[in-house]
PDB file of N, CA and C in Angstrom:
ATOM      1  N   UNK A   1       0.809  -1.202   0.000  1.00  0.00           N
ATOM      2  CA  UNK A   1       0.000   0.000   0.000  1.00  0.00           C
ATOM      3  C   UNK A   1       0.848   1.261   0.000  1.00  0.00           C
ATOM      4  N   UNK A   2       1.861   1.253  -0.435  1.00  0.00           N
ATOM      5  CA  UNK A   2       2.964   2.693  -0.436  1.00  0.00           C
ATOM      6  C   UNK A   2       2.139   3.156  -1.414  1.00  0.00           C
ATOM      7  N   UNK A   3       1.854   3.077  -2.445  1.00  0.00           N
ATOM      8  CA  UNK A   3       1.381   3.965  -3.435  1.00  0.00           C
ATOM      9  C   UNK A   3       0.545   4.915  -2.623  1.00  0.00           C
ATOM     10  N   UNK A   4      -0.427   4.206  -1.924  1.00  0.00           N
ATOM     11  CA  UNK A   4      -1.611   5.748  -1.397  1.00  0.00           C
ATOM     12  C   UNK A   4      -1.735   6.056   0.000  1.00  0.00           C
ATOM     13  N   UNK A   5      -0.259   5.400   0.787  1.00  0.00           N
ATOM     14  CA  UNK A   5      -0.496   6.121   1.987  1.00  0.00           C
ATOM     15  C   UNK A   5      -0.124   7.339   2.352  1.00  0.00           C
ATOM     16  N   UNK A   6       0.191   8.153   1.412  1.00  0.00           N
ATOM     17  CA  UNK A   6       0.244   9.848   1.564  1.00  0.00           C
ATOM     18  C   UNK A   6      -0.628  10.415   0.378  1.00  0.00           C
ATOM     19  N   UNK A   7      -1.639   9.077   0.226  1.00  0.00           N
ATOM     20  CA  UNK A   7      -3.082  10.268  -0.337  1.00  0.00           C
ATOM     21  C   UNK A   7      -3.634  11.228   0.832  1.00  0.00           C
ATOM     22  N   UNK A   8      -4.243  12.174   0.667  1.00  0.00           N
ATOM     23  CA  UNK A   8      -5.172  13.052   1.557  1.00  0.00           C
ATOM     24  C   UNK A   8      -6.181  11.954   2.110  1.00  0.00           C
ATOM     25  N   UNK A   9      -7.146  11.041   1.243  1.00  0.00           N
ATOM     26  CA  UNK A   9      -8.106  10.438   1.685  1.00  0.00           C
ATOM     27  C   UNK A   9      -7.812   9.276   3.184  1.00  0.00           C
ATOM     28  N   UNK A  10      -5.842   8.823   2.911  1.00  0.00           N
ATOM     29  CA  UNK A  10      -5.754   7.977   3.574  1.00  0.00           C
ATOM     30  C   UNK A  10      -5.438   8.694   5.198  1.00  0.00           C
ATOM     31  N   UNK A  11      -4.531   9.757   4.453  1.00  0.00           N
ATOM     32  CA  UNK A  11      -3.685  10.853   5.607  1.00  0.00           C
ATOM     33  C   UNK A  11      -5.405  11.045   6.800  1.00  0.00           C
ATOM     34  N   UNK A  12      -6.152  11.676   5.647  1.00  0.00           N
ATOM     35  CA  UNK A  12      -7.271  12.113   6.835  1.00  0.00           C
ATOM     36  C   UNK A  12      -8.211  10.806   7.171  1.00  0.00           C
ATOM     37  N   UNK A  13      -7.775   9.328   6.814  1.00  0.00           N
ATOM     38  CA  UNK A  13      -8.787   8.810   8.086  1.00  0.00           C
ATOM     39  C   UNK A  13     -10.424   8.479   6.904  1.00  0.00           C
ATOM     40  N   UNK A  14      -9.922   8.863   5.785  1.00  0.00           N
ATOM     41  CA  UNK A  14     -11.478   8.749   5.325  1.00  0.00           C
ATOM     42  C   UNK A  14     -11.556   7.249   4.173  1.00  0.00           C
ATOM     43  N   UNK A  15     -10.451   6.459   4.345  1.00  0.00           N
ATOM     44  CA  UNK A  15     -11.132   5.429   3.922  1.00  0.00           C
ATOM     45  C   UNK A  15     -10.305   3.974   4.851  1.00  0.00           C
ATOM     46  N   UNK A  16     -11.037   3.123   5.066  1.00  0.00           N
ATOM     47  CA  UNK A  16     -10.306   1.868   5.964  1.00  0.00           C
ATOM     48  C   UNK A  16      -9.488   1.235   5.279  1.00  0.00           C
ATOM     49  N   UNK A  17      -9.230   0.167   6.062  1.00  0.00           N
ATOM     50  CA  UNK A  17      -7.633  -0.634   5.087  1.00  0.00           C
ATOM     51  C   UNK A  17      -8.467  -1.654   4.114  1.00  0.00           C
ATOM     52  N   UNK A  18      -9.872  -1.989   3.724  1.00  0.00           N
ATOM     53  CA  UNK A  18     -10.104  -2.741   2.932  1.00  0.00           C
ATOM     54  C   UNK A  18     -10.005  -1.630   1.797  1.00  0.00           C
ATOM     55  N   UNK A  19     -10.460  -0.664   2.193  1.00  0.00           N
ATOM     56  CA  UNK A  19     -10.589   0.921   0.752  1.00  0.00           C
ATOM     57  C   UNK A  19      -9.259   0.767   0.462  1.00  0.00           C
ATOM     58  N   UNK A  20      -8.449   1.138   1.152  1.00  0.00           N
ATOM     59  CA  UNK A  20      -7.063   1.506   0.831  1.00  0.00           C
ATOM     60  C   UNK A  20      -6.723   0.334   0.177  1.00  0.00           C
ATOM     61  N   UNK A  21      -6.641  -0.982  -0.002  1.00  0.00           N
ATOM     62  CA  UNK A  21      -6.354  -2.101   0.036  1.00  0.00           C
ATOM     63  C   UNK A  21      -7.057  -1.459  -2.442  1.00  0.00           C
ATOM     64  N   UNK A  22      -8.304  -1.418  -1.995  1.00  0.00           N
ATOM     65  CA  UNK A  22      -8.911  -1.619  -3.277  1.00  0.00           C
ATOM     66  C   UNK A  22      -8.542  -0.451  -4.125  1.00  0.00           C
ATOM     67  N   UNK A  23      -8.069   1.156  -3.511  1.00  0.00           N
ATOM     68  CA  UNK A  23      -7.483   1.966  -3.912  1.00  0.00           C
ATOM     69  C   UNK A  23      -6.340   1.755  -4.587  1.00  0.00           C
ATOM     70  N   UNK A  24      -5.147   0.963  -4.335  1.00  0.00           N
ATOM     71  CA  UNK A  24      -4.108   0.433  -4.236  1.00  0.00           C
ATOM     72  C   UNK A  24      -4.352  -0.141  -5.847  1.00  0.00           C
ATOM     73  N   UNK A  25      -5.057  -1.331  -5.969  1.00  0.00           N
ATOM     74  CA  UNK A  25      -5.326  -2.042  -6.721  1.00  0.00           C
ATOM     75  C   UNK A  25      -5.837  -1.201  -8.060  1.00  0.00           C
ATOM     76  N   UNK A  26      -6.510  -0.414  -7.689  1.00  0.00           N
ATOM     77  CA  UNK A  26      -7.125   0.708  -9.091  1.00  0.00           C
ATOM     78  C   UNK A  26      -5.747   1.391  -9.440  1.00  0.00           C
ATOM     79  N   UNK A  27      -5.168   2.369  -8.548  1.00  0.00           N
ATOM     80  CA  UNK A  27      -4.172   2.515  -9.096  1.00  0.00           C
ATOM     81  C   UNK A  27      -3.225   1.687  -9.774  1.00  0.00           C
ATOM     82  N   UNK A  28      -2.622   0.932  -9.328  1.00  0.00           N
ATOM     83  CA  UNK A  28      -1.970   0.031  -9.749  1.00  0.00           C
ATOM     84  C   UNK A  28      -2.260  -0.603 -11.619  1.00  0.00           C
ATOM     85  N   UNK A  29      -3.652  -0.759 -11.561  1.00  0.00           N
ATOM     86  CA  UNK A  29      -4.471  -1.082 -12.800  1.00  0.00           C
ATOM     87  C   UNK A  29      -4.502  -0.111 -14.126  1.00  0.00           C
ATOM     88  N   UNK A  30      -5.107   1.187 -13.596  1.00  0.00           N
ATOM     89  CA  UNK A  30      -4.533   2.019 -14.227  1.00  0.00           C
ATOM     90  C   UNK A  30      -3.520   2.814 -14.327  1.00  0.00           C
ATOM     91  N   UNK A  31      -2.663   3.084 -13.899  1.00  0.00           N
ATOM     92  CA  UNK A  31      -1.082   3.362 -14.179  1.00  0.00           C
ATOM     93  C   UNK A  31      -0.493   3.021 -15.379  1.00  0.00           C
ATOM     94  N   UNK A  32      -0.143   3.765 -15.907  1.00  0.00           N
ATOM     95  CA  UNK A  32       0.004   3.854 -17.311  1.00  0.00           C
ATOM     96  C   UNK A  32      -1.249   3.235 -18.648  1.00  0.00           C
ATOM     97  N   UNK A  33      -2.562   3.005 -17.983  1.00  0.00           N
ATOM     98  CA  UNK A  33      -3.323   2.503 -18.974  1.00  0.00           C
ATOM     99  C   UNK A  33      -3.574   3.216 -20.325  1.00  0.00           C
ATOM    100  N   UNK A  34      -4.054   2.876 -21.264  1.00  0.00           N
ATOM    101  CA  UNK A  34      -4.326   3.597 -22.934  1.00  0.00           C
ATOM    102  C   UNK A  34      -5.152   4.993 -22.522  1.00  0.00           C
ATOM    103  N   UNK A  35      -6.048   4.775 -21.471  1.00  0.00           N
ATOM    104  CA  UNK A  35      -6.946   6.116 -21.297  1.00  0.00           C
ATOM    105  C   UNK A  35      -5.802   7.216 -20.405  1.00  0.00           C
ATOM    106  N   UNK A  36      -4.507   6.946 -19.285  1.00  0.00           N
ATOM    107  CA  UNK A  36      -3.509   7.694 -19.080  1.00  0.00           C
ATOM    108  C   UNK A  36      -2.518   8.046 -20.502  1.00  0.00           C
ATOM    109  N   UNK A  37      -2.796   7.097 -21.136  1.00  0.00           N
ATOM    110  CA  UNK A  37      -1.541   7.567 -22.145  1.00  0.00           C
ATOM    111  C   UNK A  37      -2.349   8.523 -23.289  1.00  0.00           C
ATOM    112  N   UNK A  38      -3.516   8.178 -23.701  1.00  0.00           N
ATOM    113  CA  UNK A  38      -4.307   8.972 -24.574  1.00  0.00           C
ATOM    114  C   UNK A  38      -4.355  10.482 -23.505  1.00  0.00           C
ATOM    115  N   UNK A  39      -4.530  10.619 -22.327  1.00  0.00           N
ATOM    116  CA  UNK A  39      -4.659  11.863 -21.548  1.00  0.00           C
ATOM    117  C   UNK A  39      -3.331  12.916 -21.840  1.00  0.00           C
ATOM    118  N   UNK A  40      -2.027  12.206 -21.487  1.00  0.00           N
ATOM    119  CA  UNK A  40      -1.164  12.612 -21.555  1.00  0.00           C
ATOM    120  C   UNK A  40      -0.859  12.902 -23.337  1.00  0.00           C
ATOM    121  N   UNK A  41      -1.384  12.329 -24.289  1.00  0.00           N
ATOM    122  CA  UNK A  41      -0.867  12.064 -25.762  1.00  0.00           C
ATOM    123  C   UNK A  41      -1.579  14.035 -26.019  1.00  0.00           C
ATOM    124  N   UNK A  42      -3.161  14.120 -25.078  1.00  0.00           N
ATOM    125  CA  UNK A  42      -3.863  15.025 -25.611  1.00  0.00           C
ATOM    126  C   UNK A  42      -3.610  16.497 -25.395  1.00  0.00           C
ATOM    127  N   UNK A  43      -2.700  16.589 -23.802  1.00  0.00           N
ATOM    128  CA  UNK A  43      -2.879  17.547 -23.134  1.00  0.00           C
ATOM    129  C   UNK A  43      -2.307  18.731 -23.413  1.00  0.00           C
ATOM    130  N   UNK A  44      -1.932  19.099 -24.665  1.00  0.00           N
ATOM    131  CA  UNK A  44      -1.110  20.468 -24.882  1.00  0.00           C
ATOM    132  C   UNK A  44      -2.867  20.794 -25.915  1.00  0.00           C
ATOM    133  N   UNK A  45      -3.194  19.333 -27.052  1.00  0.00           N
ATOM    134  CA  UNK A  45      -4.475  19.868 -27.537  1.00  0.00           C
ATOM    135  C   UNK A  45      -5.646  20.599 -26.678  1.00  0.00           C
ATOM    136  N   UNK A  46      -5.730  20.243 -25.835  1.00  0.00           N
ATOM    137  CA  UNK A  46      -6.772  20.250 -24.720  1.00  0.00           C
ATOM    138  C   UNK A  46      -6.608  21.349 -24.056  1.00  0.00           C
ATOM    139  N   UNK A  47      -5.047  21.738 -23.790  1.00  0.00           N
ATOM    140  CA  UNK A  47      -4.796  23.388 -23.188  1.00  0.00           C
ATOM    141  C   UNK A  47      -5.403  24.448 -23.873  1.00  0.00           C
ATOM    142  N   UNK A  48      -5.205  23.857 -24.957  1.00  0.00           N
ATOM    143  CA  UNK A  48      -5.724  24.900 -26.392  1.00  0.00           C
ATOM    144  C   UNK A  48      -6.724  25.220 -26.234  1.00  0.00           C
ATOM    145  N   UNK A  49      -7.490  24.074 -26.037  1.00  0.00           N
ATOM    146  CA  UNK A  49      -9.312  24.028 -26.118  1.00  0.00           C
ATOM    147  C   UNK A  49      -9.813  24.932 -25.420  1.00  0.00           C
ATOM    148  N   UNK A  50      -9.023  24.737 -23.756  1.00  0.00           N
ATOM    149  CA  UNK A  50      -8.970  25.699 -22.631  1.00  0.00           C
ATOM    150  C   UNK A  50      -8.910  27.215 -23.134  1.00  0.00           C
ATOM    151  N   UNK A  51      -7.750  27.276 -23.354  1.00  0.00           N
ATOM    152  CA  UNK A  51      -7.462  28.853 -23.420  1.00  0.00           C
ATOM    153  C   UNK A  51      -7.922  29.475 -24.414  1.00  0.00           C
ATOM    154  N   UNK A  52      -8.696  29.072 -25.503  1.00  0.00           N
ATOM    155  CA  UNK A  52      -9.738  29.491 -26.257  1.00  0.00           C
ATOM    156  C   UNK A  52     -10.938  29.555 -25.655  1.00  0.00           C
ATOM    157  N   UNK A  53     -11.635  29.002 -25.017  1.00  0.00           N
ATOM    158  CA  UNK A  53     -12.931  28.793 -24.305  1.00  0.00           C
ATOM    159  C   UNK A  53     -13.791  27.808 -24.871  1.00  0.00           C
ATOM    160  N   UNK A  54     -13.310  27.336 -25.737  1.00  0.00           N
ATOM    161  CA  UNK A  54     -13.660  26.089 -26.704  1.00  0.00           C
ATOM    162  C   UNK A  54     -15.057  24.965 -25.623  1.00  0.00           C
ATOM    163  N   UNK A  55     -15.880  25.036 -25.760  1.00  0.00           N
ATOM    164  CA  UNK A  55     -16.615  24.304 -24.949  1.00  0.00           C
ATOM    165  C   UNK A  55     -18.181  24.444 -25.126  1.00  0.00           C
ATOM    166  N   UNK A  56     -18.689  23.200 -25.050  1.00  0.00           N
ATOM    167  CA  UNK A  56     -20.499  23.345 -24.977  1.00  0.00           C
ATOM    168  C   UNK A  56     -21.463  23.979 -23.944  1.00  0.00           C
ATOM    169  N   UNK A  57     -22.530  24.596 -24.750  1.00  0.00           N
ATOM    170  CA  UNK A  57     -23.170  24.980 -23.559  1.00  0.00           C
ATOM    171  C   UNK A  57     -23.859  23.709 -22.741  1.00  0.00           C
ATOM    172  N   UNK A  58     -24.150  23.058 -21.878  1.00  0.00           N
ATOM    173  CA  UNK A  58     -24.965  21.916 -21.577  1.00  0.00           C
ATOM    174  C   UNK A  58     -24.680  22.518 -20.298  1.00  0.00           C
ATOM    175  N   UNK A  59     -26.609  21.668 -19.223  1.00  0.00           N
ATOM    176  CA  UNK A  59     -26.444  21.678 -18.339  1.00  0.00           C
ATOM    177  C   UNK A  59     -24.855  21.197 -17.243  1.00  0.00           C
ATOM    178  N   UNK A  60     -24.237  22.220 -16.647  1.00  0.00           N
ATOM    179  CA  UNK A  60     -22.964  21.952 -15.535  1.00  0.00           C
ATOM    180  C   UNK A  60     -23.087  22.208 -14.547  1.00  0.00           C
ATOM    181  N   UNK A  61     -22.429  21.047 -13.702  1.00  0.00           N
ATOM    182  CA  UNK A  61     -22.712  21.303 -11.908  1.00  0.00           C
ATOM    183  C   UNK A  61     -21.644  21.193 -11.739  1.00  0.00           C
ATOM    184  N   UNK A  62     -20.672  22.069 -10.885  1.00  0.00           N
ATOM    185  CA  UNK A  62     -19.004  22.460 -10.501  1.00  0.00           C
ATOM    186  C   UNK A  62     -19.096  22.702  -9.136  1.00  0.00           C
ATOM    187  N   UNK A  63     -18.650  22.054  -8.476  1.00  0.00           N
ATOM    188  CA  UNK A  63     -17.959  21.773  -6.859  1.00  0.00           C
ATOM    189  C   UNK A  63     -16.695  22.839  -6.947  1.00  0.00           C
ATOM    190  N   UNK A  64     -16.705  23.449  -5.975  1.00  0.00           N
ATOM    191  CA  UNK A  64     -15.543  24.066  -5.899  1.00  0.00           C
ATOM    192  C   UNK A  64     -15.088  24.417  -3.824  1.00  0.00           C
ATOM    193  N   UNK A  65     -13.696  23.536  -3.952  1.00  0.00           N
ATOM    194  CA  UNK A  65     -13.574  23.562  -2.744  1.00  0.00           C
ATOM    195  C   UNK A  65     -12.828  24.908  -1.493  1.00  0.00           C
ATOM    196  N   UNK A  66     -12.556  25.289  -0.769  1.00  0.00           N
ATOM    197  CA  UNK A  66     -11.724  26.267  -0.712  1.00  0.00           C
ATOM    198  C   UNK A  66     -11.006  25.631   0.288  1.00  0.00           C
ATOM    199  N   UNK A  67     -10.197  24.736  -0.727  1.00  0.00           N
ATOM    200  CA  UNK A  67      -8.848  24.441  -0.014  1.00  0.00           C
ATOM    201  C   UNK A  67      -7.691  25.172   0.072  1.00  0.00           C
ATOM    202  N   UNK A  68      -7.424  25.574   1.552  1.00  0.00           N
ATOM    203  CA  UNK A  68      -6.316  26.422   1.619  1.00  0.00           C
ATOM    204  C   UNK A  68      -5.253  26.229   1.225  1.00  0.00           C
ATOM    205  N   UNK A  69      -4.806  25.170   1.008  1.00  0.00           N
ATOM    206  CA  UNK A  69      -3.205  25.236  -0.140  1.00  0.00           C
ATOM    207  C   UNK A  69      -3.561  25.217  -1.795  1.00  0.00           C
ATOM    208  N   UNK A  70      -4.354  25.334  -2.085  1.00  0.00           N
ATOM    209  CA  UNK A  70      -4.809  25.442  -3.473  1.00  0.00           C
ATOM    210  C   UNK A  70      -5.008  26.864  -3.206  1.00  0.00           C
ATOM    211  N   UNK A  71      -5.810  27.350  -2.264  1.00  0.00           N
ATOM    212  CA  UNK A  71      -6.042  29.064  -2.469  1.00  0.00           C
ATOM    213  C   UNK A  71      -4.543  29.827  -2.338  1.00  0.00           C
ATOM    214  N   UNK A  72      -3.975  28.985  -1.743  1.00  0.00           N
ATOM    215  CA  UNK A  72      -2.635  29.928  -1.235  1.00  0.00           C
ATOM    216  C   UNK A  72      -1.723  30.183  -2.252  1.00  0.00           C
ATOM    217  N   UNK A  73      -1.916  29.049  -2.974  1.00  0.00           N
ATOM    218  CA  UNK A  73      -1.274  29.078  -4.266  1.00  0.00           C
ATOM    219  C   UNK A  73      -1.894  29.949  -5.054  1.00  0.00           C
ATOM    220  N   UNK A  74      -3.037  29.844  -5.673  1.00  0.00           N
ATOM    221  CA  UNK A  74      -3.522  29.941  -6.476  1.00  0.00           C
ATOM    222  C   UNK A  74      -4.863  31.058  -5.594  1.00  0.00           C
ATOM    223  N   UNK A  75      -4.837  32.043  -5.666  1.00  0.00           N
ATOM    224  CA  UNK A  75      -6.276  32.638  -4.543  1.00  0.00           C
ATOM    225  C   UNK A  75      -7.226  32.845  -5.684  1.00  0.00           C
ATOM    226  N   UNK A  76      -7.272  32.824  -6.822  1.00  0.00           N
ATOM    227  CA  UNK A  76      -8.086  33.348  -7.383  1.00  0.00           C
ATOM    228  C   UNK A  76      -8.998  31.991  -7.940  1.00  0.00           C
ATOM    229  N   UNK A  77      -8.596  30.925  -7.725  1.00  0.00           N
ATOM    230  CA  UNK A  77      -8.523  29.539  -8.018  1.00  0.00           C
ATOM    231  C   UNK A  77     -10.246  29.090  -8.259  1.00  0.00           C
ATOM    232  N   UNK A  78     -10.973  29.736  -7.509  1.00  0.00           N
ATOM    233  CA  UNK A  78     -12.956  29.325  -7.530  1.00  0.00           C
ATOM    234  C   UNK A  78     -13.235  30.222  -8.759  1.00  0.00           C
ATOM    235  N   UNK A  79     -12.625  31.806  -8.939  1.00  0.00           N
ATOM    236  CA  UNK A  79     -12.911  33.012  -9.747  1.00  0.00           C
ATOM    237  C   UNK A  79     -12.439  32.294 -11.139  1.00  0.00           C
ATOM    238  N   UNK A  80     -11.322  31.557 -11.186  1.00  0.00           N
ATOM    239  CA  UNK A  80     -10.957  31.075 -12.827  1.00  0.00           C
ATOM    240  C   UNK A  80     -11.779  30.095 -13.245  1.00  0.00           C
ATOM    241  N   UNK A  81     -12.741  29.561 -12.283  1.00  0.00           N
ATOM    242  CA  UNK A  81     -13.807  28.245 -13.131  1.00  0.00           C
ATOM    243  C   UNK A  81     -14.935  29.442 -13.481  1.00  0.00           C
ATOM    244  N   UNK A  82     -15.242  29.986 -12.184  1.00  0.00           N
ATOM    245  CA  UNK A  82     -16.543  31.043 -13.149  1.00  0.00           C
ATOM    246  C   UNK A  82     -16.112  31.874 -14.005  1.00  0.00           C
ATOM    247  N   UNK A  83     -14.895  32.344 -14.190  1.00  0.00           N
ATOM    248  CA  UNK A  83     -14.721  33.084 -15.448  1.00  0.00           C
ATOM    249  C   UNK A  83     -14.927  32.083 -16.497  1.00  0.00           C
ATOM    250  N   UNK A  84     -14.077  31.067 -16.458  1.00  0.00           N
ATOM    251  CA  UNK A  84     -14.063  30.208 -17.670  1.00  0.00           C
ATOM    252  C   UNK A  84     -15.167  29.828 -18.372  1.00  0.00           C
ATOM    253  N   UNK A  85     -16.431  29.508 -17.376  1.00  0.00           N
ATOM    254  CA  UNK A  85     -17.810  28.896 -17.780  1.00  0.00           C
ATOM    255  C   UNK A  85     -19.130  30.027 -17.735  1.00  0.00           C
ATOM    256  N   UNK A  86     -18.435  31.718 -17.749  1.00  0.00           N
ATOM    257  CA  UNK A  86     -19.066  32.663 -17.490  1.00  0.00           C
ATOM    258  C   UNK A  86     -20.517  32.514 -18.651  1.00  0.00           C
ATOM    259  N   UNK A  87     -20.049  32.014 -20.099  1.00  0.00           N
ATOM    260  CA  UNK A  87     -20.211  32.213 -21.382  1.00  0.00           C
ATOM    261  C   UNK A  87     -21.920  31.231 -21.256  1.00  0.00           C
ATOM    262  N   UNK A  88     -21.780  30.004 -20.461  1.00  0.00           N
ATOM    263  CA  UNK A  88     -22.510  29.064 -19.883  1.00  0.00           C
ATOM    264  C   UNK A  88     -23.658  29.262 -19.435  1.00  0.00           C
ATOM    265  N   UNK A  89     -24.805  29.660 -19.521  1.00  0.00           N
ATOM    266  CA  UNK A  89     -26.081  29.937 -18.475  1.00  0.00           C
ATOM    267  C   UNK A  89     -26.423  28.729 -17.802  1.00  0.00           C
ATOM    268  N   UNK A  90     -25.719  27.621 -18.208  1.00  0.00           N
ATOM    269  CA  UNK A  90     -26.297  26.222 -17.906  1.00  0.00           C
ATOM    270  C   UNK A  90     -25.134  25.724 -16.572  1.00  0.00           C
ATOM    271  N   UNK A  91     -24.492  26.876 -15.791  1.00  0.00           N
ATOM    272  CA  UNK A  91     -23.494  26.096 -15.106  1.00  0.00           C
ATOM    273  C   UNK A  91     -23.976  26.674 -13.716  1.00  0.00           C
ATOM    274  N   UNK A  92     -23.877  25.730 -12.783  1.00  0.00           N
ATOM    275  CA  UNK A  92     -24.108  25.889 -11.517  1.00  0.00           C
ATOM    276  C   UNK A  92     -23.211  25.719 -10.351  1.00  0.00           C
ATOM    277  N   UNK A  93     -22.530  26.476  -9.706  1.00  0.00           N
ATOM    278  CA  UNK A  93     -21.537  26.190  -9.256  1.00  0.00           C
ATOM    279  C   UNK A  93     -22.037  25.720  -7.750  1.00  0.00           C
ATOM    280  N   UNK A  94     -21.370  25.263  -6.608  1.00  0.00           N
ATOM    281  CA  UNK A  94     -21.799  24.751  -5.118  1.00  0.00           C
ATOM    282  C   UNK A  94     -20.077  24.832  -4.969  1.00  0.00           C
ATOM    283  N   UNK A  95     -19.901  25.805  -3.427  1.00  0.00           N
ATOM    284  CA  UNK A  95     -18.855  25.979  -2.829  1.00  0.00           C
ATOM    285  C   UNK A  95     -19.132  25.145  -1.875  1.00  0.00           C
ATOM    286  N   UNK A  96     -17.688  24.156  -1.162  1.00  0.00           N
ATOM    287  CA  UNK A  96     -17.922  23.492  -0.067  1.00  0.00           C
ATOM    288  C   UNK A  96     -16.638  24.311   0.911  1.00  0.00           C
ATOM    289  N   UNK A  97     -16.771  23.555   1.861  1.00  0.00           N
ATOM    290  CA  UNK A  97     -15.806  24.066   2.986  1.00  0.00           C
ATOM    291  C   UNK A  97     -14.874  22.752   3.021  1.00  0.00           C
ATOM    292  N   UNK A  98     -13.917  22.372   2.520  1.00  0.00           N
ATOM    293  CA  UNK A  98     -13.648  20.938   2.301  1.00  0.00           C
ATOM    294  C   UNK A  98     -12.607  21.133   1.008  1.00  0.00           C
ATOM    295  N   UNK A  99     -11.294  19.828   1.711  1.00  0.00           N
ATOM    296  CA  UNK A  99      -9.849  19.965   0.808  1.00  0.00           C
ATOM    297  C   UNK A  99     -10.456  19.727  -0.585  1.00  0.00           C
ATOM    298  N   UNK A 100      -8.853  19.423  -1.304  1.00  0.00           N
ATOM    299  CA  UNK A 100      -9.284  19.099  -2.689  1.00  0.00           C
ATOM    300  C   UNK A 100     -10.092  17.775  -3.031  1.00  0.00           C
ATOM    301  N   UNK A 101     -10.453  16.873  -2.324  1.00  0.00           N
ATOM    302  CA  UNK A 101     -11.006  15.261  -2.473  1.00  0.00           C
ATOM    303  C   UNK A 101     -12.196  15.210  -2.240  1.00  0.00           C
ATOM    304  N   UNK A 102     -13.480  16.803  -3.303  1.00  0.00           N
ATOM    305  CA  UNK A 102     -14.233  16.969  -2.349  1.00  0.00           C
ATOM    306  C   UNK A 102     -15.311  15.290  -2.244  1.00  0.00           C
ATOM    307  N   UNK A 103     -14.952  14.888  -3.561  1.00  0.00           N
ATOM    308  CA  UNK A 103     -15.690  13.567  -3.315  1.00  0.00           C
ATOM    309  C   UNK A 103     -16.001  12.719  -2.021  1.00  0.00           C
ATOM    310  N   UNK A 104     -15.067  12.755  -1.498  1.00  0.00           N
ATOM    311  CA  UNK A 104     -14.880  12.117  -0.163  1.00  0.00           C
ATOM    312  C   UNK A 104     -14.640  12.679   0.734  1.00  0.00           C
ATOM    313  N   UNK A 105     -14.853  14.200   0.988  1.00  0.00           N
ATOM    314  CA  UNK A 105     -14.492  14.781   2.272  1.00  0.00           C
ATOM    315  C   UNK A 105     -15.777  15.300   2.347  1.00  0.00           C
ATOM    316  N   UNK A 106     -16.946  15.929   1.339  1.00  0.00           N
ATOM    317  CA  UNK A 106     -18.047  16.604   1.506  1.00  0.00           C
ATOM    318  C   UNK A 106     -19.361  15.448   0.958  1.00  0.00           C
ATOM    319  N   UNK A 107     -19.196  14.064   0.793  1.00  0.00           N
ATOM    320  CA  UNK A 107     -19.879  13.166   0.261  1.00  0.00           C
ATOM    321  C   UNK A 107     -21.654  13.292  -0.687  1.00  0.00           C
ATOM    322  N   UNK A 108     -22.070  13.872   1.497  1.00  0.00           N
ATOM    323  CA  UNK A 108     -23.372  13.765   1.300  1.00  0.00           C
ATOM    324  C   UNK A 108     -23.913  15.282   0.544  1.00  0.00           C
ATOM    325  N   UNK A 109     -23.071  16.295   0.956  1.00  0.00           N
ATOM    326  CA  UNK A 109     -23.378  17.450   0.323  1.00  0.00           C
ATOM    327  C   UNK A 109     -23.430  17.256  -1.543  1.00  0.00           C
ATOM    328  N   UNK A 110     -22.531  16.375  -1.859  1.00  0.00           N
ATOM    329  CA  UNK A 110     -22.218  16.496  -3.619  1.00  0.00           C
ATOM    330  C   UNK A 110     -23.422  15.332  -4.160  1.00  0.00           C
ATOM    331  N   UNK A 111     -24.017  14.169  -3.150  1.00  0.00           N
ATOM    332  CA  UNK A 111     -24.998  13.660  -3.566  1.00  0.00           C
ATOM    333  C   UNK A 111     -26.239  14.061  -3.432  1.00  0.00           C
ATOM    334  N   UNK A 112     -26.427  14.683  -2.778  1.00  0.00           N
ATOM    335  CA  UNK A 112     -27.735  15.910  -2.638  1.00  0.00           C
ATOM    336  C   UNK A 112     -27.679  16.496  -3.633  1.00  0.00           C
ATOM    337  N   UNK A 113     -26.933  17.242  -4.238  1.00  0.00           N
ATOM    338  CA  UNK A 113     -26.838  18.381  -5.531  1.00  0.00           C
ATOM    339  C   UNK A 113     -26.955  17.845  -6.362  1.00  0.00           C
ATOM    340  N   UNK A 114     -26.548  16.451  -7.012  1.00  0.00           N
ATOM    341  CA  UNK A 114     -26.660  16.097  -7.586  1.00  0.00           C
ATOM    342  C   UNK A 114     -27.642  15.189  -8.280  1.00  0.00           C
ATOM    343  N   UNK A 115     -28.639  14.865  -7.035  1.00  0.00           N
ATOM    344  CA  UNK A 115     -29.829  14.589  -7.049  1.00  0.00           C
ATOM    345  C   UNK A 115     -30.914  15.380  -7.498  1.00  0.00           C
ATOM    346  N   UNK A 116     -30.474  16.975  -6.879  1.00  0.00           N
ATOM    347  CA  UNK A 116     -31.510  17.929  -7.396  1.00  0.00           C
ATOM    348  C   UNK A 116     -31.340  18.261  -8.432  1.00  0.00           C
ATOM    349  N   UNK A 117     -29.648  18.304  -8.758  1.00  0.00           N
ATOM    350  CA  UNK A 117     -29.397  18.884 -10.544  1.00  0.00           C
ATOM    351  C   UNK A 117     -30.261  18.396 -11.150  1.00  0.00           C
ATOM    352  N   UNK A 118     -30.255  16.750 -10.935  1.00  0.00           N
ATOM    353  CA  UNK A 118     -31.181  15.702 -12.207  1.00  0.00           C
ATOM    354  C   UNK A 118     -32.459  15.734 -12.068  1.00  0.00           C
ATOM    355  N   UNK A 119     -33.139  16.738 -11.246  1.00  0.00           N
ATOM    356  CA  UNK A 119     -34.504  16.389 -11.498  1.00  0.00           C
ATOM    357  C   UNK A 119     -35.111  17.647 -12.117  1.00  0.00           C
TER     358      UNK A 119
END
């Protein structure tokens, strides 16, 4: 289990040693898979896409956490997704109080929203 015992999820306590155990194993699986290597093959295209604004309008739901080493770095870091998706009427943003993993640090909050997005 070296691979993910200095994940955040493991550091803070939020998943047991059978998680960690199956974490381990995903990583492991995908590490270097065709969908990492196609990611990496794409990512200067994809910057592009970015810094043009290149993107659909469709309903969007965006989590945005205010993690303090991401803000510290980066403070403007919540302000560059709503600029980016300003263009969007279809985007909905939800701030949590919660690191970068909001999957697993804010759970029930992102399955609630996401329940209401879809209805």
């Amino acid at each position: 289990m070296d691979g993910v015992k200095n994940h955040p999820t493991v550091k803070n306590k939020l998943l047991n040693e059978e998680e960690q155990m199956a974490m381990q194993r995903v990583i492991e699986k995908q590490l270097l898979s065709k969908n990492m290597i196609d990611e990496i093959d794409y990512v200067k295209e994809n910057a592009h896409r970015v810094a043009v604004g290149e993107y659909s309008v469709v309903p969007l739901l965006c989590f945005l956490s205010n993690d303090k080493a991401i803000l510290k770095k980066t403070p403007t870091w919540g302000q560059l997704q709503r600029d980016y998706f300003s263009g969007n009427s279809e985007t909905k943003f939800i701030e949590l109080s919660c690191g970068h993993y909001v999957h697993s640090e804010d759970s029930d909050t992102i399955y609630k929203a996401i329940v209401r997005f879809f209805r």
